[in-house]
Protein backbone atom coordinates (compact mmCIF):
# COMPACT_ATOMS: atom_id res chain seq x y z
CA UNK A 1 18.75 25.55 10.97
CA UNK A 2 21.21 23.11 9.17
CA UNK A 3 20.10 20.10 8.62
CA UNK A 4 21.87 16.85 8.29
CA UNK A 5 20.06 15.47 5.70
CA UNK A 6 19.54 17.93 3.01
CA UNK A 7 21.50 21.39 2.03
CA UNK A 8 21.44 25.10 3.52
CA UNK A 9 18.98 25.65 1.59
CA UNK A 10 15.42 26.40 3.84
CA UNK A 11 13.53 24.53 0.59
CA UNK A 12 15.47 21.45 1.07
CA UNK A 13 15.79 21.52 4.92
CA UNK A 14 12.32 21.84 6.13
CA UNK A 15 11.28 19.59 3.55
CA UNK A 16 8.57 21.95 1.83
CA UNK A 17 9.25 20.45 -1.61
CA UNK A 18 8.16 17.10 -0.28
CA UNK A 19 5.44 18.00 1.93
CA UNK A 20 4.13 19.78 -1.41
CA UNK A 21 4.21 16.66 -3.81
CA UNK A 22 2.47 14.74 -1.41
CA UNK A 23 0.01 17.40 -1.07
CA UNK A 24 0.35 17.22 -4.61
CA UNK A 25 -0.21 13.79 -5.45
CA UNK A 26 -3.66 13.05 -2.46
CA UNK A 27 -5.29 15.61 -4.46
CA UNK A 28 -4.42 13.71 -7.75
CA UNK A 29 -5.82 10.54 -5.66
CA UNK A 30 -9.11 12.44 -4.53
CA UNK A 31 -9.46 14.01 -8.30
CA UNK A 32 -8.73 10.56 -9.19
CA UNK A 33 -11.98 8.49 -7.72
CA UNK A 34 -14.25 11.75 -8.40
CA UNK A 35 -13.37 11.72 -12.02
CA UNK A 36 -14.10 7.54 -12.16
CA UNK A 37 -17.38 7.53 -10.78
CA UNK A 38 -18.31 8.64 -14.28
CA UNK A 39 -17.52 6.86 -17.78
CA UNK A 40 -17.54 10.25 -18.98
CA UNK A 41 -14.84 11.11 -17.29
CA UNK A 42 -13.13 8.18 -16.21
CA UNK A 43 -10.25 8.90 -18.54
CA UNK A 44 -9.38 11.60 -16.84
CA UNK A 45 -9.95 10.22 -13.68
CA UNK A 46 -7.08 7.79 -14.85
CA UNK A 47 -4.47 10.39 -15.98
CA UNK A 48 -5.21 11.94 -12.52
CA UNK A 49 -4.47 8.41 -10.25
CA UNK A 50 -1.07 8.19 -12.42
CA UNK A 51 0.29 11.90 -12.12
CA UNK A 52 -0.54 11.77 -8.18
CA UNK A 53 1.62 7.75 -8.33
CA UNK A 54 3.87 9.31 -10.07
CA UNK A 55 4.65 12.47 -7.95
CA UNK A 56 4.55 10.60 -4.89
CA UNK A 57 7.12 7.79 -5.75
CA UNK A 58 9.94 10.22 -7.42
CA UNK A 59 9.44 12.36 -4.17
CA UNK A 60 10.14 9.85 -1.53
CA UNK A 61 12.27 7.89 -4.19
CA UNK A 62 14.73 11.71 -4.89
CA UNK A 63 14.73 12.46 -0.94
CA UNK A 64 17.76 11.23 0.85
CA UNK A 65 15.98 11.05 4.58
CA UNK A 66 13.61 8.21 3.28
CA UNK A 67 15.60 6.70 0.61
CA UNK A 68 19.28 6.30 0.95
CA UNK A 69 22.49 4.25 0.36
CA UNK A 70 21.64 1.47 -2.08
CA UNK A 71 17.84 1.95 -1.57
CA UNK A 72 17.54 3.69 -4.36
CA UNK A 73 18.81 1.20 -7.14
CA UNK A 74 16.66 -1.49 -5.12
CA UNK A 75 13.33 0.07 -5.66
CA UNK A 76 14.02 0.71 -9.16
CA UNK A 77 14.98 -2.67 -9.46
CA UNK A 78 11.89 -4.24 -7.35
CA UNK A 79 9.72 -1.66 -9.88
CA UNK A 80 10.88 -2.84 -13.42
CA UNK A 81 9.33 -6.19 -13.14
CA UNK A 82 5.62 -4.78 -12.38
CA UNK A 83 6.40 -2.18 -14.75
CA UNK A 84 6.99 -4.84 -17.75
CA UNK A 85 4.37 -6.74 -17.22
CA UNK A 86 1.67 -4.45 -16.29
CA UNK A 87 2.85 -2.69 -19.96
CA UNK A 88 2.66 -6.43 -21.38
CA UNK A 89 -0.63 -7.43 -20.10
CA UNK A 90 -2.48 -4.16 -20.90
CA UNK A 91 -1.82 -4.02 -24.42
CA UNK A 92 -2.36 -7.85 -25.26
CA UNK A 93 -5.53 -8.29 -23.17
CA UNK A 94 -8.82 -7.29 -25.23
CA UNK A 95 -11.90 -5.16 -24.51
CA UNK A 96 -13.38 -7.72 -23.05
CA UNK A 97 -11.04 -9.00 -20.60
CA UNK A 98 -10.16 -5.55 -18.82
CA UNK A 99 -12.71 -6.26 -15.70
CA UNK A 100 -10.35 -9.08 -14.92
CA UNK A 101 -7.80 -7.29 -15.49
CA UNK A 102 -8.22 -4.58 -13.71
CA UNK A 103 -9.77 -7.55 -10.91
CA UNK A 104 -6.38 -9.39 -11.02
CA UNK A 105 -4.41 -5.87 -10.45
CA UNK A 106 -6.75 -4.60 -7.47
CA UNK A 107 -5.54 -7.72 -6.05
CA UNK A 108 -1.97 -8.16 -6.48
CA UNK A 109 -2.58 -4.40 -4.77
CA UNK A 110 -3.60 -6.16 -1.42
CA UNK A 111 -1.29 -8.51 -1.67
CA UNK A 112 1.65 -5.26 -2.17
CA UNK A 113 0.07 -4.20 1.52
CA UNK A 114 -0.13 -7.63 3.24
CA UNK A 115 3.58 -8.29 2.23
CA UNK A 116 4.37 -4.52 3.86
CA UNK A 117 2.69 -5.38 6.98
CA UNK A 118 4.22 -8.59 7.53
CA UNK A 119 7.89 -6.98 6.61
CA UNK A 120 6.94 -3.55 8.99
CA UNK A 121 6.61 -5.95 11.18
CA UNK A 122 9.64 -7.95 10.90
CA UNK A 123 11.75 -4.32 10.80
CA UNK A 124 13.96 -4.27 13.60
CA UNK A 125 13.61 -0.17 13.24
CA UNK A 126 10.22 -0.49 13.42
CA UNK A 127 9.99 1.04 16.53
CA UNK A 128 12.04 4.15 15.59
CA UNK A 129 11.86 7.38 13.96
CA UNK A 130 15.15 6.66 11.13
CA UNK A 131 15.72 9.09 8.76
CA UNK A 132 19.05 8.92 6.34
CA UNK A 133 19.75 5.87 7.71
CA UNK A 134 20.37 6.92 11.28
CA UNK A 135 18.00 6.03 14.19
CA UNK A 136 16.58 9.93 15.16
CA UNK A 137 14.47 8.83 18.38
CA UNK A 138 12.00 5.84 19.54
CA UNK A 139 8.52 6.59 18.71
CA UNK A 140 5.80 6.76 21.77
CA UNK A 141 3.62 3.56 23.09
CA UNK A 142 0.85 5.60 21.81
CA UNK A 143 2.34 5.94 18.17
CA UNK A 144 3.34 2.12 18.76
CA UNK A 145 -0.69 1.22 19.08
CA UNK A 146 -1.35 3.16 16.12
CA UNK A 147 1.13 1.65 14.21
CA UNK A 148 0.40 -1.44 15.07
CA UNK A 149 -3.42 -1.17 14.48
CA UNK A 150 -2.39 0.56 11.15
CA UNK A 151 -0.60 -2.69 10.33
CA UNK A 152 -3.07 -5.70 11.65
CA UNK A 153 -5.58 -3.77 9.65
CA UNK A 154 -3.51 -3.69 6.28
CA UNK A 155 -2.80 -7.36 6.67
CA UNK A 156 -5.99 -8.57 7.27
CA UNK A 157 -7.47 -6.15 4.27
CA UNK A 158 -5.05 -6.86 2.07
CA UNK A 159 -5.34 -10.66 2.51
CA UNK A 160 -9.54 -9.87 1.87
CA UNK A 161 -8.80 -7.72 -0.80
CA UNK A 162 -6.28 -10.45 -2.81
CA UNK A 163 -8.10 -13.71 -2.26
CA UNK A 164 -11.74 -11.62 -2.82
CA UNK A 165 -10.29 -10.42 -6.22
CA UNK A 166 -8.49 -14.02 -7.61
CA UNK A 167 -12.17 -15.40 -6.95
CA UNK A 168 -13.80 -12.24 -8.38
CA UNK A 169 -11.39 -13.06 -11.78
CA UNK A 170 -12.10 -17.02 -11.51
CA UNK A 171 -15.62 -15.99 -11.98
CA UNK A 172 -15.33 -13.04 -14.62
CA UNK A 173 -13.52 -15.83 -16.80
CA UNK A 174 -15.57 -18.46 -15.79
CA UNK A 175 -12.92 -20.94 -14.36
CA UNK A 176 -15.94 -20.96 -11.37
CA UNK A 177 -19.43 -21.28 -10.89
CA UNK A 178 -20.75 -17.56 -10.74
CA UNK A 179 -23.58 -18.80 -8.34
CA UNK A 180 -23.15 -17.29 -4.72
CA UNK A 181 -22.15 -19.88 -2.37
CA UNK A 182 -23.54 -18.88 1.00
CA UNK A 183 -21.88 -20.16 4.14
CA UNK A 184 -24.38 -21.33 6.84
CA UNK A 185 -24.03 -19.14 9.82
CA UNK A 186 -22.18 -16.73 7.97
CA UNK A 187 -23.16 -13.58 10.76
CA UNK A 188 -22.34 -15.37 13.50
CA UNK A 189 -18.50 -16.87 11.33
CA UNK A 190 -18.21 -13.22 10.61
CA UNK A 191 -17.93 -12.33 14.20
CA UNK A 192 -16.04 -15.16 15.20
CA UNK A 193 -13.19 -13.68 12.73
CA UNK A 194 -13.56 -10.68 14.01
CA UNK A 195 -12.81 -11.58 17.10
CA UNK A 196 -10.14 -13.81 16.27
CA UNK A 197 -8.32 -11.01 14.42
CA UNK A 198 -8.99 -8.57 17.47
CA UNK A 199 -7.29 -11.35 19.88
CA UNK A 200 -4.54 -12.35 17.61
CA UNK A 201 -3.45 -9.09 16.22
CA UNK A 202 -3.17 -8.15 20.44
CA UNK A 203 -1.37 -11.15 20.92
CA UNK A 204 1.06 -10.06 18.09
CA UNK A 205 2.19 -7.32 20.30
CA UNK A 206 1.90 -8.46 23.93
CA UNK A 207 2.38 -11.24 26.32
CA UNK A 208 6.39 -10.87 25.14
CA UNK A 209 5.93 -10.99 21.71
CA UNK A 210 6.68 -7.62 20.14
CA UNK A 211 7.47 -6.09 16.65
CA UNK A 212 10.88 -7.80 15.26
CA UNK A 213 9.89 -10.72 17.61
């Protein structure tokens, strides 16, 4: 089978290569958290988490059905930035600062997957299978619910996970009070949320709103 997207070569065509560094790079991720639930080995529980990053982005970044035309040159663009200063502010902070550090990075990290939901969202191919720049085929209402569940869920935990962390840091450095501040009816706030978050992400996707909408 030829394909249009990669060479006559059965490697390249069915994609094997890729399907292998991302095989690759989960078990790097897995290897990863078993190896930091130790100090012991928590070095090489960090080696582990950047081989399997690193794997997975020159895979999808070298494959021209996922990355294409001037895609390339953007994500290495977009990348030198948090490469600089996540170099920068490693080697200058001391010993003691690394919790925030490491606080402040775990959150900019939720804030990576809010921003992706909100832009998914906003992608007027969001609703199609593209691959090499061409539209292939529109994806299922049943693939559409997942999706969209996927991306409510990466929104809301990625807005928890960034404004949890900046406080988390405020506190480590002592900017605020370190003394829990417990809402009154928290339970009952909680499931309020909840369901506001149920009703609202549904909303985002019905009664003629839709993604690109």
């Amino acid at each position: 089978v030829q394909s249009d997207y990669g060479t006559d070569d059965p490697f390249w065509v069915d994609n094997a290569w890729l399907d292998t560094i991302v095989v690759v790079g989960l078990t790097c991720f897995i290897l990863c958290l078993m190896k930091l639930s130790t100090v012991a080995t928590s070095k090489m529980g960090m080696v582990y988490g950047i081989v399997g990053m690193t794997v997975l982005i020159i895979g999808y970044w070298v494959d021209e059905t996922y990355t294409y035309d001037d895609g390339r040159y953007l994500i290495a663009i977009s990348m030198a930035p948090g490469i600089l200063i996540g170099l920068c502010s490693a080697l200058s902070v001391e010993i003691t600062g690394l919790p925030e550090l490491v606080g402040a990075y775990n959150g900019f990290g939720g804030l990576a997957a809010l921003l992706e939901g909100i832009g998914f969202y906003l992608d007027p191919n969001a609703k199609n299978f593209v691959r090499g720049g061409d539209v292939i085929t529109e994806k299922t209402n049943a693939m559409l619910w997942v999706q969209a569940i996927a991306l409510v869920l990466s929104i809301v935990i990625g807005m928890m996970t960034f404004s949890g962390s900046m406080i988390a840091c405020l506190k480590l450095r002592g900017s605020i009070s370190s003394k829990p501040r417990v809402v009154p009816f928290r339970s009952l706030i909680n499931l309020l949320l909840i369901v506001a978050i149920t009703v609202f992400g549904t909303f985002a996707f019905t009664g003629g709103q839709d993604w690109n909408d």
